[in-house]
PDB file of N, CA and C in Angstrom:
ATOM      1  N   UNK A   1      -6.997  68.413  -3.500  1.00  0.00           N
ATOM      2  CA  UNK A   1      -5.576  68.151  -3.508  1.00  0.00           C
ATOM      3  C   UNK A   1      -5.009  68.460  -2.128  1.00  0.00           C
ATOM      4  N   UNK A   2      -4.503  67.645  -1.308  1.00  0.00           N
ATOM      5  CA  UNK A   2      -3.739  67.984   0.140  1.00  0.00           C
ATOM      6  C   UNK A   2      -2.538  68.360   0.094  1.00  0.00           C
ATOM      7  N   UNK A   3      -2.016  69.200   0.762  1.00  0.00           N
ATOM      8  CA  UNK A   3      -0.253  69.822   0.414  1.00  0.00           C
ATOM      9  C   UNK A   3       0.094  68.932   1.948  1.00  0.00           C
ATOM     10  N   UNK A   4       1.127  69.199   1.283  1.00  0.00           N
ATOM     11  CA  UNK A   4       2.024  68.540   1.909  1.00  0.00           C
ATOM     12  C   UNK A   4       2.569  68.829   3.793  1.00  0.00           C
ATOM     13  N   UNK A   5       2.545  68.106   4.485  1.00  0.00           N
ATOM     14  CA  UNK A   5       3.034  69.127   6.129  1.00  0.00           C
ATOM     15  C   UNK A   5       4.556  68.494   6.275  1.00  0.00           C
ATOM     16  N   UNK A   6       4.710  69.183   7.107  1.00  0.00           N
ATOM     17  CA  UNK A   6       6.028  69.634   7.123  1.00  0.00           C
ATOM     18  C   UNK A   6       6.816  68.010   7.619  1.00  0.00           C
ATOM     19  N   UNK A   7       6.143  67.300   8.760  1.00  0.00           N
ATOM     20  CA  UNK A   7       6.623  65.828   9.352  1.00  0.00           C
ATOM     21  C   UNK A   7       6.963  65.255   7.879  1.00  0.00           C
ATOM     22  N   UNK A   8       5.514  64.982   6.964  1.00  0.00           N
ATOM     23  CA  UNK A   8       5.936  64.381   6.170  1.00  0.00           C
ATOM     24  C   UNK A   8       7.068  64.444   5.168  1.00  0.00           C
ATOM     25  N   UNK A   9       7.486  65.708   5.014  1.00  0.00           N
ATOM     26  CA  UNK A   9       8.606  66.019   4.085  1.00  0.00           C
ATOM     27  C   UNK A   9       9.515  65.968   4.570  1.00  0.00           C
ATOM     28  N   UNK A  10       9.527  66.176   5.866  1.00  0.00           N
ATOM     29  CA  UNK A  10      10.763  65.357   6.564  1.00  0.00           C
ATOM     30  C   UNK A  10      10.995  64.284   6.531  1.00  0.00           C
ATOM     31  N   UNK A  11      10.046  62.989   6.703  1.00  0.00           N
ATOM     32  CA  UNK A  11       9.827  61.513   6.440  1.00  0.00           C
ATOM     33  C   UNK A  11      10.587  61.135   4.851  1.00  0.00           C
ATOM     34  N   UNK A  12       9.719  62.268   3.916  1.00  0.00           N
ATOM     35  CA  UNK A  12      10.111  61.742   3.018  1.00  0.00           C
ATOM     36  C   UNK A  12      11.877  62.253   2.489  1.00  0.00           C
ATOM     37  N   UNK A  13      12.737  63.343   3.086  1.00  0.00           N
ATOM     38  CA  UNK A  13      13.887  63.549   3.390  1.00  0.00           C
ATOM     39  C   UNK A  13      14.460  62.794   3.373  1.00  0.00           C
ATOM     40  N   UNK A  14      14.592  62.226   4.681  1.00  0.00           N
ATOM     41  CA  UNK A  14      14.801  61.318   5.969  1.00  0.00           C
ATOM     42  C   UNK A  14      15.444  59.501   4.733  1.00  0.00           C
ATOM     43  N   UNK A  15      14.134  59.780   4.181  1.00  0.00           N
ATOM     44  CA  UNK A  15      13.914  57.984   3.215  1.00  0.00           C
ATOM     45  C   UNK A  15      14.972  58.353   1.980  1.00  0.00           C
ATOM     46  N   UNK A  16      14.582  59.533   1.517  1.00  0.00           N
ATOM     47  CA  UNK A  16      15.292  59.827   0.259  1.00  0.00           C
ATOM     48  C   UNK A  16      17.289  59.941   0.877  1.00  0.00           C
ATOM     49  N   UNK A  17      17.223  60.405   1.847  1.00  0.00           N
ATOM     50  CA  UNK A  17      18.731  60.218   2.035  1.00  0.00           C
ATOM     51  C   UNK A  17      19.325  59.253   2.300  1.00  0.00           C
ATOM     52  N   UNK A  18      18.556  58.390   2.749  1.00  0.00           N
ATOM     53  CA  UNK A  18      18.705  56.805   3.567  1.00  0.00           C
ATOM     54  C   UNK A  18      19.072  56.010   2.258  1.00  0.00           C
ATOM     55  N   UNK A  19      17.988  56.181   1.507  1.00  0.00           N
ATOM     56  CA  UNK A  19      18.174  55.476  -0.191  1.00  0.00           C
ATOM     57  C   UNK A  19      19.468  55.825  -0.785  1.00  0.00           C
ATOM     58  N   UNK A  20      19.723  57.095  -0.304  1.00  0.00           N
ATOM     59  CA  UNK A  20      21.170  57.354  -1.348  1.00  0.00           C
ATOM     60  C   UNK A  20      22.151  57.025  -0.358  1.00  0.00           C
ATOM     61  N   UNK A  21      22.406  57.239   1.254  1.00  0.00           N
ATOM     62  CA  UNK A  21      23.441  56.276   1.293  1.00  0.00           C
ATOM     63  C   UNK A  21      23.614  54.769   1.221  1.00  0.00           C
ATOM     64  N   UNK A  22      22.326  54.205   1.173  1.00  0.00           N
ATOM     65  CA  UNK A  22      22.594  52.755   0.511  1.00  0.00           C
ATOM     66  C   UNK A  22      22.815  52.755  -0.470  1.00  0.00           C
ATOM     67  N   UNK A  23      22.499  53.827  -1.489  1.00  0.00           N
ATOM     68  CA  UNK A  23      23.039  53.523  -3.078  1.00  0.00           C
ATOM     69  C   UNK A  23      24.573  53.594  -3.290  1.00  0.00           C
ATOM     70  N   UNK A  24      24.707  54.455  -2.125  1.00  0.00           N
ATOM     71  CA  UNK A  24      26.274  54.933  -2.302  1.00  0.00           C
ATOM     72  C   UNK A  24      27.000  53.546  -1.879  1.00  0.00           C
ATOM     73  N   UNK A  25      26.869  53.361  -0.713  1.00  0.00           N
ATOM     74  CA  UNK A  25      27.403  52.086   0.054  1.00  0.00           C
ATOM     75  C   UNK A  25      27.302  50.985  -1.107  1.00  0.00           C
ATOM     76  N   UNK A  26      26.550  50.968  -1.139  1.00  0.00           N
ATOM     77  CA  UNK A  26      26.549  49.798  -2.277  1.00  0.00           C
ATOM     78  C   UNK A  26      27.707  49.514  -3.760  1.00  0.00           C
ATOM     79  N   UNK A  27      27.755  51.006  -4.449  1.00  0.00           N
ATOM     80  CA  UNK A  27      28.287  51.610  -5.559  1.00  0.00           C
ATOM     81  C   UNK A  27      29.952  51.236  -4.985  1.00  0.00           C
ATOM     82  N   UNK A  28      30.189  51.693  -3.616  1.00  0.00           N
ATOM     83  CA  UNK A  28      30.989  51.560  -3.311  1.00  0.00           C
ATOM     84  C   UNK A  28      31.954  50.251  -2.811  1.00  0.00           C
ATOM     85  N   UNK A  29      31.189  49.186  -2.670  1.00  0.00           N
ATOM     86  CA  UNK A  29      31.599  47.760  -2.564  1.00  0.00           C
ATOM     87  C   UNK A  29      32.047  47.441  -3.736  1.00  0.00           C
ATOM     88  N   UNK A  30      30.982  47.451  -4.516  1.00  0.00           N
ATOM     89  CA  UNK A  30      31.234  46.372  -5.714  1.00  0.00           C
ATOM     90  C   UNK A  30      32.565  46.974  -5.943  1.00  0.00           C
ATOM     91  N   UNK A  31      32.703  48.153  -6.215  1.00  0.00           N
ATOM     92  CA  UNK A  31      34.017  49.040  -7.173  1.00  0.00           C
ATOM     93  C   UNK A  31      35.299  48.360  -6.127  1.00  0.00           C
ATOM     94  N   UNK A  32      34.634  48.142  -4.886  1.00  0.00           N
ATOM     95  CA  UNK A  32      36.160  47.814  -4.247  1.00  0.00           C
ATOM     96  C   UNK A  32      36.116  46.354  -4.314  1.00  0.00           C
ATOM     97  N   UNK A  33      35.282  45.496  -4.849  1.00  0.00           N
ATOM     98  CA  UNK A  33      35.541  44.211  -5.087  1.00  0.00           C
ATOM     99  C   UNK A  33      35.944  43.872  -6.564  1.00  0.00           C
ATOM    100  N   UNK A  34      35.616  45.048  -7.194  1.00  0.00           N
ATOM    101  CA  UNK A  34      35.939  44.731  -8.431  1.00  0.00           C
ATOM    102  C   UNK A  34      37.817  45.029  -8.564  1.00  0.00           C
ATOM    103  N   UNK A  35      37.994  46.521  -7.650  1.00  0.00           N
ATOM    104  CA  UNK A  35      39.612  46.669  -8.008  1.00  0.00           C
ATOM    105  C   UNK A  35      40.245  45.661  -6.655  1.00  0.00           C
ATOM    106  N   UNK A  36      39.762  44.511  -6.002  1.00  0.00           N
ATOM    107  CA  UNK A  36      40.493  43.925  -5.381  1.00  0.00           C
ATOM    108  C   UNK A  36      41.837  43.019  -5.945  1.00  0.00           C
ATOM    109  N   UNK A  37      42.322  42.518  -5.026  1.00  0.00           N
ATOM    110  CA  UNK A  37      43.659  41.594  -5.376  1.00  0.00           C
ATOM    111  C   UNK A  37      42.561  40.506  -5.677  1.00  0.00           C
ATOM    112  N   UNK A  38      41.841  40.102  -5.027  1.00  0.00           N
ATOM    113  CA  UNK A  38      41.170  38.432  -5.269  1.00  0.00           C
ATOM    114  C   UNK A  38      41.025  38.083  -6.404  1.00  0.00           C
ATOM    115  N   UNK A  39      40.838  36.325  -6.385  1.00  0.00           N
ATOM    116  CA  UNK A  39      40.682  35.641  -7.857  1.00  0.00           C
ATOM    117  C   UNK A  39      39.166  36.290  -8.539  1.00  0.00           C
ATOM    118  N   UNK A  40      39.129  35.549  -9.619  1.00  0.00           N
ATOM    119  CA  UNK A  40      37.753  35.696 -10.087  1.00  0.00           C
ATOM    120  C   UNK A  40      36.577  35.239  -9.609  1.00  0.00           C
ATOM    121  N   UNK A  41      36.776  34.106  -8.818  1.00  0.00           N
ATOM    122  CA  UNK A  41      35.795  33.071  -8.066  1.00  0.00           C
ATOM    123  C   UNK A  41      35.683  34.013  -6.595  1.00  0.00           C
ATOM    124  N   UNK A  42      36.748  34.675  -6.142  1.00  0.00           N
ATOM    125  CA  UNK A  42      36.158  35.099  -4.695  1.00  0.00           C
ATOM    126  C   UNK A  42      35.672  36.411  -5.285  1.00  0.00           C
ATOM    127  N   UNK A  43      35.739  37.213  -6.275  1.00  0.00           N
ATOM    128  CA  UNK A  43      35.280  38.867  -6.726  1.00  0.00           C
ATOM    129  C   UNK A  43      33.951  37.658  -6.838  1.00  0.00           C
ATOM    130  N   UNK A  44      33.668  37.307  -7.673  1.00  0.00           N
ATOM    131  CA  UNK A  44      32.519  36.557  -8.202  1.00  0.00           C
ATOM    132  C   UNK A  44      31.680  36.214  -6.768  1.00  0.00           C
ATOM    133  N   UNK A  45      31.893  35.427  -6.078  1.00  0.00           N
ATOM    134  CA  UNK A  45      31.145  35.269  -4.607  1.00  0.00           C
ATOM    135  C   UNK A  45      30.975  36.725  -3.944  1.00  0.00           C
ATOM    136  N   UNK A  46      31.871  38.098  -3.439  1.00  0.00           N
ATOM    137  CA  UNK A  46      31.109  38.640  -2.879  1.00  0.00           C
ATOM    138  C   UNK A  46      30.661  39.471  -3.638  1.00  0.00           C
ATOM    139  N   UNK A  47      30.520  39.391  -4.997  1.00  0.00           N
ATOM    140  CA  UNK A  47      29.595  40.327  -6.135  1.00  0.00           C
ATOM    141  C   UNK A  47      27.942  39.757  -5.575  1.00  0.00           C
ATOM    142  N   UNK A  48      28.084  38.657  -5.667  1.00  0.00           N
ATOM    143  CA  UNK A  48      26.503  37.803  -5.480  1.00  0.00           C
ATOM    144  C   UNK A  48      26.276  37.860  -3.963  1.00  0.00           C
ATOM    145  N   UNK A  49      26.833  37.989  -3.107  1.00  0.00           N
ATOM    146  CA  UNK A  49      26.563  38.378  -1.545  1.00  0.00           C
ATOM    147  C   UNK A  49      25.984  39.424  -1.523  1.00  0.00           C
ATOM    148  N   UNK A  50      26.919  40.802  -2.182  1.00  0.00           N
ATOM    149  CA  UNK A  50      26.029  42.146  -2.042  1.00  0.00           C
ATOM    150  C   UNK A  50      24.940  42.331  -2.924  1.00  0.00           C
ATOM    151  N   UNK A  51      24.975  41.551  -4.191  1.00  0.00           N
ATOM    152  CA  UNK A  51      23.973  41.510  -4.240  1.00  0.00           C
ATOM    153  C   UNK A  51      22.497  40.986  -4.301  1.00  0.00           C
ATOM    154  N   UNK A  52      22.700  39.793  -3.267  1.00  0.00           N
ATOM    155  CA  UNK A  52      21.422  38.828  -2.181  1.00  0.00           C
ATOM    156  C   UNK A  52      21.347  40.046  -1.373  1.00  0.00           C
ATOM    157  N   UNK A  53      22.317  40.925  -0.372  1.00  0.00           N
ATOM    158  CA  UNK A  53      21.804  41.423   0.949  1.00  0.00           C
ATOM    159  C   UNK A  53      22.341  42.452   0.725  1.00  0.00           C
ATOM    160  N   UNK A  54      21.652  43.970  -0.405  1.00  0.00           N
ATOM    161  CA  UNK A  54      22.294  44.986  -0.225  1.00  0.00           C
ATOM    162  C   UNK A  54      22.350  45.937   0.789  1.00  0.00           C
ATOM    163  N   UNK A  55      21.701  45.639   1.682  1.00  0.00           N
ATOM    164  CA  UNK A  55      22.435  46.529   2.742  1.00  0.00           C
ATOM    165  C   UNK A  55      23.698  45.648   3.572  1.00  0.00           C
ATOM    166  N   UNK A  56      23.226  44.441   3.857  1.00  0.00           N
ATOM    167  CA  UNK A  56      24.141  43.772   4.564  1.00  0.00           C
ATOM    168  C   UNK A  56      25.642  43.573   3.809  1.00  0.00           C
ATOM    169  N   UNK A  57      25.155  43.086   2.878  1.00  0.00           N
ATOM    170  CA  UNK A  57      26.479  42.637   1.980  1.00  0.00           C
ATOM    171  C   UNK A  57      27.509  43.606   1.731  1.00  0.00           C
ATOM    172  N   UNK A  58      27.282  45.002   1.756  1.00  0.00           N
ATOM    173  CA  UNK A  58      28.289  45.922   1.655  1.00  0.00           C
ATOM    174  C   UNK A  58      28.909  45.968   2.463  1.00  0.00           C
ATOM    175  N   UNK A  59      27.945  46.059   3.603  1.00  0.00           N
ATOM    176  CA  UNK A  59      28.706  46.380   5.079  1.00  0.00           C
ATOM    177  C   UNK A  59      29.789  45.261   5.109  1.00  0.00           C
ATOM    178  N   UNK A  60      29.201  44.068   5.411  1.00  0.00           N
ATOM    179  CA  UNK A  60      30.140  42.995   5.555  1.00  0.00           C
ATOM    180  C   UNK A  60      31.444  43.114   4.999  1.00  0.00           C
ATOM    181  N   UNK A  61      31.068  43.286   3.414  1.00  0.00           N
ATOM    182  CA  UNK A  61      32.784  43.562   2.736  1.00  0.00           C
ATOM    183  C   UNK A  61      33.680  44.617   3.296  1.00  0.00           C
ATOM    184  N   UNK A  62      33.022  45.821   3.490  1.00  0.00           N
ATOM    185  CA  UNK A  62      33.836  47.363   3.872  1.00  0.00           C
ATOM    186  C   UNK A  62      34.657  46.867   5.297  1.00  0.00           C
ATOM    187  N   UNK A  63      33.808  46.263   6.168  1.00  0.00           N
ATOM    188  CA  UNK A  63      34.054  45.479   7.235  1.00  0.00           C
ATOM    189  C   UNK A  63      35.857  44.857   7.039  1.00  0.00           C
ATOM    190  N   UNK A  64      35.328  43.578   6.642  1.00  0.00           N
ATOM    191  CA  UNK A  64      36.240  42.647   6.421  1.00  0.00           C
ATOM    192  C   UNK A  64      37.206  43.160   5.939  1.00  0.00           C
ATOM    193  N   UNK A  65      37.379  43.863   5.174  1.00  0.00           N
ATOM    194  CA  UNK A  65      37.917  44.418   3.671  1.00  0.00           C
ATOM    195  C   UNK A  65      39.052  45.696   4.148  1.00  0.00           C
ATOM    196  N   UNK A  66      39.157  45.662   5.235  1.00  0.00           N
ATOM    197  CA  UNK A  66      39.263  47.379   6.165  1.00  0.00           C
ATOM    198  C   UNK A  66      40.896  47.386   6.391  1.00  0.00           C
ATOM    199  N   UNK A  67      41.436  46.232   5.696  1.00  0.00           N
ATOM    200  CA  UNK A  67      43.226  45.914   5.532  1.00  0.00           C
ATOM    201  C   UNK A  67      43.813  46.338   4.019  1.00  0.00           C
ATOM    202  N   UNK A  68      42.907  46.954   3.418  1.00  0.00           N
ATOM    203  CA  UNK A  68      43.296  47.459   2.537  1.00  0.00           C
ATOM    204  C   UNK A  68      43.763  47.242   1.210  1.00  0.00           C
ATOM    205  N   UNK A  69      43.404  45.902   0.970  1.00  0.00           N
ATOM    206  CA  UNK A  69      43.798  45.129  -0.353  1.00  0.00           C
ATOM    207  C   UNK A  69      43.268  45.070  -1.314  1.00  0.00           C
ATOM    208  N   UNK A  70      42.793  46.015  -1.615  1.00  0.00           N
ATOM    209  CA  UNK A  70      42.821  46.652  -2.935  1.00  0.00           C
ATOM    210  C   UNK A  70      43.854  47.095  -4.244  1.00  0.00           C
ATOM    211  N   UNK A  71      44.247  47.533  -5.376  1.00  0.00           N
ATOM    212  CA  UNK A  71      44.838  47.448  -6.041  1.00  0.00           C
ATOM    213  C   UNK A  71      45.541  49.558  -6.312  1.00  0.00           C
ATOM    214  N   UNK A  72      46.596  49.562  -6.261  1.00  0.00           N
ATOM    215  CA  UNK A  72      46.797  51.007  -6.002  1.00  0.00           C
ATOM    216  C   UNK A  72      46.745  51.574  -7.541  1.00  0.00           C
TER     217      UNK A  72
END
């Protein structure tokens, strides 16, 4: 059985935090596309953007999205 060294548990750190802020980023689009002002057809298009390109697709929206039109 090999234990573990120290690089690698950093590596595997490193991945495991990376994973959760894409999970987060992600969690966090949809919810703001879901409480947007937009119709059903544009929530509907960038629902299926983020999720074709989840890393990209979030970004893009948070991006674009950065005027604040969301629903209070």
């Amino acid at each position: 059985m090999e234990s573990f060294s120290i690089p690698h548990v950093i590596v595997l750190l490193v991945v495991v935090l990376v994973f959760a802020a894409v999970v987060v980023l992600f969690i966090r689009a949809v919810m703001g596309i879901i409480n947007s002002r937009g119709t059903g057809v544009e929530k509907a298009v960038w629902i299926l953007i983020v999720l074709a390109f989840p890393i990209l697709g979030p970004i893009i929206w948070l991006v674009t999205n950065k005027n604040g039109s969301t629903t209070s």
